[in-house]
N, C-alpha and C. Protein backbone atom coordinates (compact mmCIF):
# COMPACT_ATOMS: atom_id res chain seq x y z
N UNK A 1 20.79 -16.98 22.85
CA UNK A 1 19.98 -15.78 23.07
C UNK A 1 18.52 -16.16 23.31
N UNK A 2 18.25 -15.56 24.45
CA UNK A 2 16.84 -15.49 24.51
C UNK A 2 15.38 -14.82 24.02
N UNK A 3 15.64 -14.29 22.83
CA UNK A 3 14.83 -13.52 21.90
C UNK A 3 13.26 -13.76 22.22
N UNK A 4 12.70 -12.74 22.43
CA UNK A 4 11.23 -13.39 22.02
C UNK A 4 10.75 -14.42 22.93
N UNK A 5 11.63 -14.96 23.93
CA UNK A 5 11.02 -16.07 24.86
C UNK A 5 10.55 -15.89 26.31
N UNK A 6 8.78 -15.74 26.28
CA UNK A 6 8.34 -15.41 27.63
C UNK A 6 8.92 -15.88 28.81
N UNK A 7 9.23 -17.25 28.69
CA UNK A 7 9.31 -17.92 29.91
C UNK A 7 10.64 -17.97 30.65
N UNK A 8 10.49 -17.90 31.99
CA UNK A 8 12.00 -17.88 32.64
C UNK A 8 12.53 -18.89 33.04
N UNK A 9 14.09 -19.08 32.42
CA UNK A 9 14.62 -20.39 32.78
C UNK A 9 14.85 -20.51 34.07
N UNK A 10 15.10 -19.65 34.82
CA UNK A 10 15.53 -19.99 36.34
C UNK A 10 16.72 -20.52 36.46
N UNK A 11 17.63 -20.38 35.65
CA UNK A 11 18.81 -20.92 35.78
C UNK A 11 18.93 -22.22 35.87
N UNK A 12 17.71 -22.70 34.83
CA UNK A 12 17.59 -24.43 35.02
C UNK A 12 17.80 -24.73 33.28
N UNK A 13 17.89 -25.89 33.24
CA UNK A 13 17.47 -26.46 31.69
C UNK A 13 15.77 -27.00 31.77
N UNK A 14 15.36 -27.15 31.07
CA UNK A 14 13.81 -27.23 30.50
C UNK A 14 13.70 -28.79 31.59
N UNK A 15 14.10 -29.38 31.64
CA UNK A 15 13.52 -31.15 32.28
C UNK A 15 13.77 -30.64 33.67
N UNK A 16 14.77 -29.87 34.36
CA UNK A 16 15.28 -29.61 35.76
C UNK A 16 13.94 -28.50 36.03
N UNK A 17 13.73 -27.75 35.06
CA UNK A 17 12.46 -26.81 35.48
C UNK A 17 11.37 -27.20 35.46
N UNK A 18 10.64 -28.13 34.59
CA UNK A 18 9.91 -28.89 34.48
C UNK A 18 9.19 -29.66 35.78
N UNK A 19 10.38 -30.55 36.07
CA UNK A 19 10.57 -31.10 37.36
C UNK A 19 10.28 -30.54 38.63
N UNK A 20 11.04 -29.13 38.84
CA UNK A 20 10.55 -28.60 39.65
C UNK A 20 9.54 -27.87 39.88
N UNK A 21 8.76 -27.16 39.27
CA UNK A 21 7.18 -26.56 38.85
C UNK A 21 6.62 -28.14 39.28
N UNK A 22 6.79 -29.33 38.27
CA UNK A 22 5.51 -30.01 39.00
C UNK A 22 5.75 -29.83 40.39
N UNK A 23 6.83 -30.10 41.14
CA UNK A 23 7.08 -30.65 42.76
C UNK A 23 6.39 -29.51 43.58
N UNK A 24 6.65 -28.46 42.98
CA UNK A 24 6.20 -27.03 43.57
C UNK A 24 4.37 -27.04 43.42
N UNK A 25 3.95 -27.38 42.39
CA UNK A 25 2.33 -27.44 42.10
C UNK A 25 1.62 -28.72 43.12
N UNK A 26 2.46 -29.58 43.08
CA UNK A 26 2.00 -30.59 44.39
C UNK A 26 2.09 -29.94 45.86
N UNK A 27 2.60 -29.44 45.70
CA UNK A 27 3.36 -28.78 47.36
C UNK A 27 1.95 -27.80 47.66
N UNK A 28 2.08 -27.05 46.49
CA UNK A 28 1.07 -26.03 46.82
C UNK A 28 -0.37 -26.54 46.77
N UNK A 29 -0.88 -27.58 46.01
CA UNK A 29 -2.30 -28.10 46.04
C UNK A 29 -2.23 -29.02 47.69
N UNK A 30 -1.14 -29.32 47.88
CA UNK A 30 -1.33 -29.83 49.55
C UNK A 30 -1.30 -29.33 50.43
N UNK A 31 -0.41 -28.44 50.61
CA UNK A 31 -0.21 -27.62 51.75
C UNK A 31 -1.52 -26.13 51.42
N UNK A 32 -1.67 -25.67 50.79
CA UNK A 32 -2.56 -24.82 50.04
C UNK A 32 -1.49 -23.22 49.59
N UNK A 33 -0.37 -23.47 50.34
CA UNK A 33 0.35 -22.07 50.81
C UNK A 33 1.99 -22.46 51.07
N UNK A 34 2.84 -22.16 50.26
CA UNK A 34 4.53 -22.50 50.29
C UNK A 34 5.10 -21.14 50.00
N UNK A 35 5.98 -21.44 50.80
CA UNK A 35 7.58 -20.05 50.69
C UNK A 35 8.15 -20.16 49.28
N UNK A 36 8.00 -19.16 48.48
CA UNK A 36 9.46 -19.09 47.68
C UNK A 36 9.74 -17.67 47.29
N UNK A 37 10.58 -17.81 46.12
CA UNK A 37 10.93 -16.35 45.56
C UNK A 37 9.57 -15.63 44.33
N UNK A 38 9.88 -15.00 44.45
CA UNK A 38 9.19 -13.82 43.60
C UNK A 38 9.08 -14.58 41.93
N UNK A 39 10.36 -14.77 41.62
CA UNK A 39 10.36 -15.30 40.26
C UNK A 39 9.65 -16.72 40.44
N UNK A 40 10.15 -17.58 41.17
CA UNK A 40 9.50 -19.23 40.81
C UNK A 40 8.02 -19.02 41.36
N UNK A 41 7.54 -18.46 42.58
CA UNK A 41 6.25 -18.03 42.03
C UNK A 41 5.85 -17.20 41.33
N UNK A 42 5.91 -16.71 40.42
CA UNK A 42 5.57 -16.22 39.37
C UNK A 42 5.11 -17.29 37.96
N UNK A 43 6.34 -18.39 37.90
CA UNK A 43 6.39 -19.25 36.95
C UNK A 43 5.34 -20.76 37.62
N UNK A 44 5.13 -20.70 38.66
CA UNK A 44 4.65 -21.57 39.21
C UNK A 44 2.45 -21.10 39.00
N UNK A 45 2.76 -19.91 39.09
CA UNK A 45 1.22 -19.59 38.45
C UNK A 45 0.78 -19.79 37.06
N UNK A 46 1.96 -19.67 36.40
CA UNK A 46 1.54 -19.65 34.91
C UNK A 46 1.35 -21.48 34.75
N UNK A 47 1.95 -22.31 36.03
CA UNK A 47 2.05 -23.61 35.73
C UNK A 47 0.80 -23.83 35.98
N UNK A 48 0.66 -23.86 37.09
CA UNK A 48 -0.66 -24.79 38.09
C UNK A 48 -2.33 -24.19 37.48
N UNK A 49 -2.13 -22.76 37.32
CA UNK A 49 -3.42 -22.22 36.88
C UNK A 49 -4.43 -23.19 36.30
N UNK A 50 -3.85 -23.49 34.39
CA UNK A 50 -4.60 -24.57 33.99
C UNK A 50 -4.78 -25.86 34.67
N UNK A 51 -3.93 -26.54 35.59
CA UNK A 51 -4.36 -27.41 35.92
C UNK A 51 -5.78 -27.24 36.79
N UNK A 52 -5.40 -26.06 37.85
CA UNK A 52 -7.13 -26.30 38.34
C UNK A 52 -8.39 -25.77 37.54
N UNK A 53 -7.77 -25.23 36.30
CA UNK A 53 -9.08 -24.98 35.61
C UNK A 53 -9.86 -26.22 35.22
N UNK A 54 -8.66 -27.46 34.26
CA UNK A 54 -9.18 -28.51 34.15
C UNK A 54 -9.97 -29.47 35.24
N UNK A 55 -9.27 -29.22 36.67
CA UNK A 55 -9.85 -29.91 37.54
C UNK A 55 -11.39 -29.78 37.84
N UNK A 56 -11.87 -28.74 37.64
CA UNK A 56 -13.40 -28.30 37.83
C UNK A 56 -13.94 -29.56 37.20
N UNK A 57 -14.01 -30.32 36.46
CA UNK A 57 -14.59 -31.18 35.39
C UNK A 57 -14.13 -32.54 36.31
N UNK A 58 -14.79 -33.11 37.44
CA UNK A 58 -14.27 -34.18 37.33
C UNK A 58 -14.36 -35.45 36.90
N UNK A 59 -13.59 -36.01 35.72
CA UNK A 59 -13.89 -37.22 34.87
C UNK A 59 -12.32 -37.93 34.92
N UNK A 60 -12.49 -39.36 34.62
CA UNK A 60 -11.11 -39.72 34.49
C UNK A 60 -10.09 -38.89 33.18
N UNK A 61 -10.97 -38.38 32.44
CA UNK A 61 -9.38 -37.72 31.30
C UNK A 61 -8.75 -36.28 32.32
N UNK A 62 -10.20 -35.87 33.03
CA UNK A 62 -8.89 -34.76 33.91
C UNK A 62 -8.20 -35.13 34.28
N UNK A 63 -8.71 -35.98 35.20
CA UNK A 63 -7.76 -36.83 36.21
C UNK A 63 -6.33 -37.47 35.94
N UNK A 64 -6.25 -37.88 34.38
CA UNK A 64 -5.33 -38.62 34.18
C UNK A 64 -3.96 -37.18 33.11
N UNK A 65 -5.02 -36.29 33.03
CA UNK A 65 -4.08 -35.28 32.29
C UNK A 65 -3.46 -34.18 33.49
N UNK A 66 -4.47 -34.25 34.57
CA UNK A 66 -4.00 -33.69 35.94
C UNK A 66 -2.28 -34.97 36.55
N UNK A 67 -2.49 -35.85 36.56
CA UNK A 67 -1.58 -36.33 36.74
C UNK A 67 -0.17 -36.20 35.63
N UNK A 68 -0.24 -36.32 34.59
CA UNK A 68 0.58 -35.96 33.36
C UNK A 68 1.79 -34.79 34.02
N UNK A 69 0.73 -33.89 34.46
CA UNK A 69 1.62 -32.68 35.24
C UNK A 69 2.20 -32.94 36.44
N UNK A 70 1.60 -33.44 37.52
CA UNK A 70 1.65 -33.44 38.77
C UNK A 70 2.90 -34.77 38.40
N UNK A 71 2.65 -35.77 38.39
CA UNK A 71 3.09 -37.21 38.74
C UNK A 71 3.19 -37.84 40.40
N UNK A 72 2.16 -37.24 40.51
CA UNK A 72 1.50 -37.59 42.42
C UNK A 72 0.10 -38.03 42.40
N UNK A 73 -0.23 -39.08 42.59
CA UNK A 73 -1.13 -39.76 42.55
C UNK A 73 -2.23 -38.74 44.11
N UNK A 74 -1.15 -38.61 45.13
CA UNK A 74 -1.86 -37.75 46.22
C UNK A 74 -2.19 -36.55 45.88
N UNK A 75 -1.50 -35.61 45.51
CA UNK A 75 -1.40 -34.43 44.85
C UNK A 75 -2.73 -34.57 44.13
N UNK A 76 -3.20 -35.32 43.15
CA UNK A 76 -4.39 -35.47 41.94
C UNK A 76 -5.31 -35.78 42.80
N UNK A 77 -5.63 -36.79 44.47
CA UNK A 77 -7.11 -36.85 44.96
C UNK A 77 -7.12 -35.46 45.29
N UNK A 78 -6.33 -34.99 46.16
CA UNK A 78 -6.33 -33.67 47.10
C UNK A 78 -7.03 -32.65 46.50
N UNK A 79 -6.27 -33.14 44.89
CA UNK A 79 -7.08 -31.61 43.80
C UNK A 79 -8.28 -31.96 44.05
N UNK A 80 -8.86 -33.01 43.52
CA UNK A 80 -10.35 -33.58 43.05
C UNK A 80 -11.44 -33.35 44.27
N UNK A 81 -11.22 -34.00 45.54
CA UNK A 81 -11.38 -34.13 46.28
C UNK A 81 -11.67 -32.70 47.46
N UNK A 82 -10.64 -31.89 47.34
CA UNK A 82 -10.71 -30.80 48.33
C UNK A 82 -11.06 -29.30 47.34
N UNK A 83 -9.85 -29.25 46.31
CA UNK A 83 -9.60 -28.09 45.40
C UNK A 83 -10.65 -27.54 45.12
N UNK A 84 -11.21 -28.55 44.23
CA UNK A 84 -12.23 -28.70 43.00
C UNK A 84 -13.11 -28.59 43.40
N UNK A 85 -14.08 -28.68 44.44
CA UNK A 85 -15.30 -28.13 45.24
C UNK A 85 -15.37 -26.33 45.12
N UNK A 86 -14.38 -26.17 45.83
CA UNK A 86 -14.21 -24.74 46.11
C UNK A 86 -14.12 -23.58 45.49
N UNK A 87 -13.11 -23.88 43.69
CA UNK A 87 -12.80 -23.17 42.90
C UNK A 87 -14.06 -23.71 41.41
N UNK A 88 -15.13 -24.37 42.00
CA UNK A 88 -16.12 -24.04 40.61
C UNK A 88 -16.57 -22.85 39.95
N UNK A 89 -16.72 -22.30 40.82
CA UNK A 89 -17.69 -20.69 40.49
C UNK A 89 -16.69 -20.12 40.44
N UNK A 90 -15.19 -19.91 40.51
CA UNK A 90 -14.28 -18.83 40.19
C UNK A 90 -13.90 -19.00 38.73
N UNK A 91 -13.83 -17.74 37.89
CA UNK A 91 -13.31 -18.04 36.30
C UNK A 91 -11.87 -17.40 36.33
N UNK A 92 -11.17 -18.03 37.12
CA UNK A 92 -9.65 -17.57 36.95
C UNK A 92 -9.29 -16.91 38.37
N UNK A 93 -7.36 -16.97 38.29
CA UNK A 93 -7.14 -16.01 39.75
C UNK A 93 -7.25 -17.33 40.55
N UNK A 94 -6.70 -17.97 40.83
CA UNK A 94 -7.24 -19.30 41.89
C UNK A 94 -6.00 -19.35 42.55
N UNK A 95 -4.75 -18.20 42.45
CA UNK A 95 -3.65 -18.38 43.16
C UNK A 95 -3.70 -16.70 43.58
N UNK A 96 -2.00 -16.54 45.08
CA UNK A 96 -2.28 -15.26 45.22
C UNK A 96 -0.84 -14.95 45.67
N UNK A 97 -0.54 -13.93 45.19
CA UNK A 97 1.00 -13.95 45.53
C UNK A 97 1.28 -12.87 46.52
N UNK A 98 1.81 -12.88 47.52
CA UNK A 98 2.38 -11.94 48.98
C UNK A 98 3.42 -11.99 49.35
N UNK A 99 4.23 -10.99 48.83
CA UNK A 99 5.99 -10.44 49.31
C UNK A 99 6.00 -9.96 50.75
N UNK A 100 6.87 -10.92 50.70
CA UNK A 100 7.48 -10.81 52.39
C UNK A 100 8.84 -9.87 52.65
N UNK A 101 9.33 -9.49 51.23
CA UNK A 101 10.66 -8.82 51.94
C UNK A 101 12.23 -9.94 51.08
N UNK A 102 13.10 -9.75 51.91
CA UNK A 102 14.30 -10.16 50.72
C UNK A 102 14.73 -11.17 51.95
N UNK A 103 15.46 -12.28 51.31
CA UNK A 103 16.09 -13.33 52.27
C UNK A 103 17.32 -13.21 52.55
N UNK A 104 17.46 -13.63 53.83
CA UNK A 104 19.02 -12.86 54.19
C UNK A 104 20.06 -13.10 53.73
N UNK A 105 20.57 -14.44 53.03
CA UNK A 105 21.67 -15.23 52.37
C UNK A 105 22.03 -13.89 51.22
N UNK A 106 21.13 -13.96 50.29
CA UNK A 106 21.73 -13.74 48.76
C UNK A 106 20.64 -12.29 48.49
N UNK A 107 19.70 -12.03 49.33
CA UNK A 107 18.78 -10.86 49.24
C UNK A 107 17.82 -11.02 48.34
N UNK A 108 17.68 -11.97 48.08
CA UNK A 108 16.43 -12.93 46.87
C UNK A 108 14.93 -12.33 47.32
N UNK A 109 14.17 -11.80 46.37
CA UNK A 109 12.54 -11.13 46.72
C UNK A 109 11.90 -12.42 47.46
N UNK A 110 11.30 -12.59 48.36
CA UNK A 110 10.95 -13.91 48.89
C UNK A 110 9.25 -13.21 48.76
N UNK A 111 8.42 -14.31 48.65
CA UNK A 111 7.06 -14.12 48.86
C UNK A 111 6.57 -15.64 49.52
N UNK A 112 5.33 -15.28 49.60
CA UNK A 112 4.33 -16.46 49.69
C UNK A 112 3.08 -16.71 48.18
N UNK A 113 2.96 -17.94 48.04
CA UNK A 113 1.82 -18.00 47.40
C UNK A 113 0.74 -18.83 47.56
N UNK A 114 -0.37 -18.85 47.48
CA UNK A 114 -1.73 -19.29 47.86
C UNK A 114 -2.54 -19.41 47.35
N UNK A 115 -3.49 -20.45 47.68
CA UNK A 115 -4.98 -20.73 47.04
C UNK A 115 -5.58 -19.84 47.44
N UNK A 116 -6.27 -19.21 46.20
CA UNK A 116 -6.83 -17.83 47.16
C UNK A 116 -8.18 -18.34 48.08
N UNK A 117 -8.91 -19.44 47.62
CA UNK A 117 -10.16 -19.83 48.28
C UNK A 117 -10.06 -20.53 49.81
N UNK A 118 -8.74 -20.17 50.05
CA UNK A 118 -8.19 -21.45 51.25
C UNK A 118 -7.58 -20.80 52.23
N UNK A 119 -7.60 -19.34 52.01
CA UNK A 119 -6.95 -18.24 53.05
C UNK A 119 -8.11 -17.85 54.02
N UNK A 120 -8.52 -18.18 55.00
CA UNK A 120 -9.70 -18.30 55.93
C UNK A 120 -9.42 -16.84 56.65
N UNK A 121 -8.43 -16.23 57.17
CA UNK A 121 -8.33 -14.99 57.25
C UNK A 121 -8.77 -13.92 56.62
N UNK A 122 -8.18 -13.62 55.50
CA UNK A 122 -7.96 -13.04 54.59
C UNK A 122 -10.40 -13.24 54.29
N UNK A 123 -10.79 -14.62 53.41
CA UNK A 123 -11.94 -14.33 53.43
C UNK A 123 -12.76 -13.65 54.72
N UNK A 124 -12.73 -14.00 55.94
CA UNK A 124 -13.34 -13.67 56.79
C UNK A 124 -13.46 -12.37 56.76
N UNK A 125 -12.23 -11.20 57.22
CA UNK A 125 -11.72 -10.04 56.84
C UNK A 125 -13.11 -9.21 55.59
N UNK A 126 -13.03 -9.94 54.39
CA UNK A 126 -13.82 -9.26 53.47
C UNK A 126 -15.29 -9.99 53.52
N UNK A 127 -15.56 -10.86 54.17
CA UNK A 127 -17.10 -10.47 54.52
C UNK A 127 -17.51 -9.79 55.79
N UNK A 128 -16.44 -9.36 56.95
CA UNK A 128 -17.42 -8.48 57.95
C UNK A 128 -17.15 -6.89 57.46
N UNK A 129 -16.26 -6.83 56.27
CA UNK A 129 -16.10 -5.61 55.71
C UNK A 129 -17.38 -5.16 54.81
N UNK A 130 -18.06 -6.17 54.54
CA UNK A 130 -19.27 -5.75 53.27
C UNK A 130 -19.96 -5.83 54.31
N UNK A 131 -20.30 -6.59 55.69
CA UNK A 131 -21.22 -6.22 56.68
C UNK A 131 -21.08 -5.35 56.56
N UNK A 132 -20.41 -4.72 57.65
CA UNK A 132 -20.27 -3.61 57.93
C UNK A 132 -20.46 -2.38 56.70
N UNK A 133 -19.81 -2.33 55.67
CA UNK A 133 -20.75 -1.19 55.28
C UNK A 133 -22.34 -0.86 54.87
N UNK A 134 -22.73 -2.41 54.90
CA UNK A 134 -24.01 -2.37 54.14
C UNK A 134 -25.63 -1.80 55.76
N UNK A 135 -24.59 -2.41 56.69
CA UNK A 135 -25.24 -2.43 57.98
C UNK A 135 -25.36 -0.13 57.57
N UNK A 136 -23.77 0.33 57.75
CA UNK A 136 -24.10 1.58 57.98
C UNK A 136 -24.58 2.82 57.22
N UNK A 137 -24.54 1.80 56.17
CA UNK A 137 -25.55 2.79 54.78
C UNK A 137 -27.16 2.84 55.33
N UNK A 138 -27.54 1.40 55.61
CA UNK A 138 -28.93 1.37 55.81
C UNK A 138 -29.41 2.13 56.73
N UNK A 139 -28.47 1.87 58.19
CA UNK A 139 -29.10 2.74 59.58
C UNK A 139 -28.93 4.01 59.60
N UNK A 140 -27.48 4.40 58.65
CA UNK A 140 -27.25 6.01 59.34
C UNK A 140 -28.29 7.16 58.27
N UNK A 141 -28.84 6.52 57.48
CA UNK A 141 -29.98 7.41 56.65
C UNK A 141 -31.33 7.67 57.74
N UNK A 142 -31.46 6.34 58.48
CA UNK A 142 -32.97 6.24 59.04
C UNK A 142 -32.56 6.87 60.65
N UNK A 143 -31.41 7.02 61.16
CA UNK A 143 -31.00 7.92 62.44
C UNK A 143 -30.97 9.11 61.96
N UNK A 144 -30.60 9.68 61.09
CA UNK A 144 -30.07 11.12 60.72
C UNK A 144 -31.81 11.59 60.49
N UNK A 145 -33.10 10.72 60.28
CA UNK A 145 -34.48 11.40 60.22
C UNK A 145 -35.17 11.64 61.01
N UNK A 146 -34.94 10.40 61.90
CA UNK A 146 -35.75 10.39 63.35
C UNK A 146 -34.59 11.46 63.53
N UNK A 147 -33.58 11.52 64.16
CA UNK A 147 -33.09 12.68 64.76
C UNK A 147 -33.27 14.01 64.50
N UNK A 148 -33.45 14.46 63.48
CA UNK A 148 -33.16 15.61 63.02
C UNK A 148 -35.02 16.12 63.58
N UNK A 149 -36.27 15.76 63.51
CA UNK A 149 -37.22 16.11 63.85
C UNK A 149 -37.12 16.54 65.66
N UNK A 150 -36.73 16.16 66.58
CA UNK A 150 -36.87 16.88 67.79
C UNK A 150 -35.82 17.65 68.08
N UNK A 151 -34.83 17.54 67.46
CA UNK A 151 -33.68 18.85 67.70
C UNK A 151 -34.36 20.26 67.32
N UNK A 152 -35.13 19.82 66.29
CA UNK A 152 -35.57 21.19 65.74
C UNK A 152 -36.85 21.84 66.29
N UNK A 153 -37.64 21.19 67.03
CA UNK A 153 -38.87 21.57 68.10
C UNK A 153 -38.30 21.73 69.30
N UNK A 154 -36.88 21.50 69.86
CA UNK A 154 -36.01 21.46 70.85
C UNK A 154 -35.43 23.59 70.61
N UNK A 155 -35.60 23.44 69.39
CA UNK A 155 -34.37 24.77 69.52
C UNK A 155 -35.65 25.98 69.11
N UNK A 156 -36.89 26.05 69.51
CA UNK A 156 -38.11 27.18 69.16
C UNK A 156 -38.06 27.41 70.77
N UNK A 157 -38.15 26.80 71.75
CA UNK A 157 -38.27 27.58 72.94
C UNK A 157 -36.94 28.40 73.65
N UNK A 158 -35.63 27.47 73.01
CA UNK A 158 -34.71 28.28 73.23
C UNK A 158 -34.24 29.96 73.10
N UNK A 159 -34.90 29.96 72.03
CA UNK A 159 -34.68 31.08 70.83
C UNK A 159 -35.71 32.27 71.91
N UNK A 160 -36.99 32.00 72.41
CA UNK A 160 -38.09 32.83 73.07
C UNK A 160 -37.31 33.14 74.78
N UNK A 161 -36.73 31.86 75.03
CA UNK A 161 -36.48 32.80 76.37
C UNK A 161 -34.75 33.50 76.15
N UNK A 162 -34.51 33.79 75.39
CA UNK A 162 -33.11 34.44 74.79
C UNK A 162 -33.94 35.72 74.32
N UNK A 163 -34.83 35.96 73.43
CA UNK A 163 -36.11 37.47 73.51
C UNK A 163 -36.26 37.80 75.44
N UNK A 164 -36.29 37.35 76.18
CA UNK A 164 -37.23 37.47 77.09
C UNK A 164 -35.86 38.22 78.02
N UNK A 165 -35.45 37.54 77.79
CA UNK A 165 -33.62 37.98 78.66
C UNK A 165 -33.10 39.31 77.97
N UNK A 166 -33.50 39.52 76.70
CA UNK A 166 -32.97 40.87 75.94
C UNK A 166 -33.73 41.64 76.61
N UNK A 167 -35.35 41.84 77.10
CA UNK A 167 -35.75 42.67 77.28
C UNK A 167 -35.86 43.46 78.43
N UNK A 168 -35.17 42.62 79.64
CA UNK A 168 -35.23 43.18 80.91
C UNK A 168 -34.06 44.16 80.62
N UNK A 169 -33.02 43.81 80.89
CA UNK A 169 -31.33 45.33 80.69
C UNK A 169 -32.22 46.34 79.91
N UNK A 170 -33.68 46.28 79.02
CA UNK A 170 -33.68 47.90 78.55
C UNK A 170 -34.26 48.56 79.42
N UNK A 171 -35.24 48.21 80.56
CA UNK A 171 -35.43 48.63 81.35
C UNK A 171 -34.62 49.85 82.58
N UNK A 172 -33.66 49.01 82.67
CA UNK A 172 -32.31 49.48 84.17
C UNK A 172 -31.74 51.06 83.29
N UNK A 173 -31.71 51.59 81.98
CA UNK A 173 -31.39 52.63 81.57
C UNK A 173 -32.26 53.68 82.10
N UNK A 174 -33.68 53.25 82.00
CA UNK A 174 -34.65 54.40 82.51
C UNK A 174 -34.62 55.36 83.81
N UNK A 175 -34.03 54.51 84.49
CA UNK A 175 -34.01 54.83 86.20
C UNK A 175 -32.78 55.69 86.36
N UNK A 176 -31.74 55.77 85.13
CA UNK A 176 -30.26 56.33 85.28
C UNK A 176 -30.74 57.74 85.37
N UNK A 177 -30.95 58.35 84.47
CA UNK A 177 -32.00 59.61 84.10
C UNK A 177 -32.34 60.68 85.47
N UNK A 178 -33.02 59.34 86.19
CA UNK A 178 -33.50 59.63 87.72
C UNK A 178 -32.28 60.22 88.64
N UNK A 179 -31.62 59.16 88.58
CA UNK A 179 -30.52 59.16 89.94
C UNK A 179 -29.57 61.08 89.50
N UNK A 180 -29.60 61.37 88.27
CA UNK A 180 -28.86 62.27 87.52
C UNK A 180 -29.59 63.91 88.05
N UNK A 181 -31.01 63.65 87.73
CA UNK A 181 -31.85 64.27 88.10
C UNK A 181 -31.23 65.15 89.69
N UNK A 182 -31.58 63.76 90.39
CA UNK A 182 -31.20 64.24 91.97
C UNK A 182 -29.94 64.68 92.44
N UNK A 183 -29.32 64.64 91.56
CA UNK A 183 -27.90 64.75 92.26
C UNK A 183 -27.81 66.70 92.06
N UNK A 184 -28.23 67.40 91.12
CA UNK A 184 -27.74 68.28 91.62
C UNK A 184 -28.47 69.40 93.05
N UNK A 185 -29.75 68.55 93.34
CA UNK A 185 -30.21 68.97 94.05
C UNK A 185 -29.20 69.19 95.50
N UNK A 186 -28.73 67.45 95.63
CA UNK A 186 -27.73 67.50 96.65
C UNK A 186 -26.85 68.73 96.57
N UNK A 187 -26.03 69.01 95.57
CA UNK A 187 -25.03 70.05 95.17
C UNK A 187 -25.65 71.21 95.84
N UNK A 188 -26.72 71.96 95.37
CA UNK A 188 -27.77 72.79 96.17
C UNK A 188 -27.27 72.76 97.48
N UNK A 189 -27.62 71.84 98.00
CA UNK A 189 -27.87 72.01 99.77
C UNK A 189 -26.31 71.93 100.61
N UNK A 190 -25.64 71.51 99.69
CA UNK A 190 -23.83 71.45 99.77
C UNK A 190 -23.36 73.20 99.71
N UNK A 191 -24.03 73.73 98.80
CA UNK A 191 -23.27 75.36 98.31
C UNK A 191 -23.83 76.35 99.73
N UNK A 192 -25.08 75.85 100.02
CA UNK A 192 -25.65 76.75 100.98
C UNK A 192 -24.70 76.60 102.29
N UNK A 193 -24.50 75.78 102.99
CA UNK A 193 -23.88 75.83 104.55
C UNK A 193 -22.25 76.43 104.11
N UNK A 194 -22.04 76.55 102.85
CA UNK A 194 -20.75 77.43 102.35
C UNK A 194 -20.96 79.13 102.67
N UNK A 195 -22.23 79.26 102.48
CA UNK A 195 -22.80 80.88 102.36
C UNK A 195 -22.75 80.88 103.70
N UNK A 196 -23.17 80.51 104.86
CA UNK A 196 -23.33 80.75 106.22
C UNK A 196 -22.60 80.98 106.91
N UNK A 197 -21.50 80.85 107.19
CA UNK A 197 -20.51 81.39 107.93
C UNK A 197 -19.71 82.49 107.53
N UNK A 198 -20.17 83.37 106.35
CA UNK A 198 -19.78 84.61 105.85
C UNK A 198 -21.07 85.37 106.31
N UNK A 199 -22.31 84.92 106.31
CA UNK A 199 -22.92 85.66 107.24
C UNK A 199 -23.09 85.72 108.78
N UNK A 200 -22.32 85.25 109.20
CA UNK A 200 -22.66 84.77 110.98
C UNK A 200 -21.87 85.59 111.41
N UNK A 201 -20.72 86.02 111.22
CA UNK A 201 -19.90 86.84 111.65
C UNK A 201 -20.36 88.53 111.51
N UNK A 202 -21.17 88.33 110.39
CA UNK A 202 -21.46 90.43 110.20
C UNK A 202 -23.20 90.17 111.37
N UNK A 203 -23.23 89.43 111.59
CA UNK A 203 -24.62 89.88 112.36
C UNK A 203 -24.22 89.56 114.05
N UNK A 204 -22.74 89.56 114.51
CA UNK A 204 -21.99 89.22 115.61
C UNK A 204 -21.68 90.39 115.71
N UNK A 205 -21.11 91.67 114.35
CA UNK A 205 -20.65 92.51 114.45
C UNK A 205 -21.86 94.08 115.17
């Protein structure tokens, strides 16, 4: 029974797991980035972590307790040499784990894992991202001031010839009045040549 015991056997005995974590911690301090499953990287972080913490320090007892783990003489410059520059100023986190999806054989969680200081993508990505916002905090305060002053000396003459246009149409009502006026005069001179030919006939008679 496994009571109480953090660590996962992997379906290994302790010297076969052993074994393989170091091979896997070499792999990954060389290559910077290896394929596996979900679980052995998982157990492979809890391995390697301390080793590059110790590596920051470089003296022969790291060196020789860095090897203890590893048993790769290449594996131990690579740390010293490449690692250990890079990960001084980080206090932990020096690995990074990314699921890819399940493998087709047996459907096993497959991921990737990585030095996080060694992913040149990935950093690049998050410094034109802090550009970029720091660029559009600064400018879009100092556009939104200059702008906003001539829009608003822009929209006082608008406003006067929009008065000026209301006031002509009150005019064109006055003249209606007029035309109303005249018309029944016309009517007048329409009713009369009606009356005339009822008199033309009695003065014939």
């Amino acid at each position: 029974m496994r009571h109480n015991n953090a660590n996962n056997s992997l379906g290994r005995k302790s010297a076969h797991r052993k074994a393989m974590l170091s091979n896997m911690a070499s792999s990954l301090i060389q290559h910077k980035r290896i394929k596996t499953t979900i679980a052995k990287a998982k157990a492979l972080r809890v391995f390697v972590e301390p080793i590059l913490t110790k590596s920051q320090e470089d003296s022969t007892h790291s060196r020789r307790l860095a090897f203890t783990y590893l048993q790769d003489k290449d594996a131990v410059t690579t740390l010293f040499r490449e690692v250990s520059p890079k990960i001084t100023d980080r206090p932990g986190g020096y690995t990074r784990i990314l699921k890819i999806g399940t493998r087709a054989g047996d459907a096993a969680e497959m991921c990737y894992i990585e030095l996080v200081d060694f992913n040149e993508a990935m950093l690049g990505a998050a410094e034109a991202a802090e550009a970029k916002t720091t660029r559009r905090s600064r400018r879009g305060s100092k556009k939104k001031t200059e702008g906003e002053a001539p829009e608003k000396t822009a929209k006082a003459p608008v406003k006067k010839e929009v008065k000026a246009k209301k006031t002509t149409p009150k005019a064109a009502p006055k003249a209606a009045p007029k035309a109303a006026k005249k018309a029944p005069k016309a009517g007048e001179q329409s009713a009369k040549p009606e009356g005339k030919p009822e008199g033309k006939p009695e003065t014939k008679e």
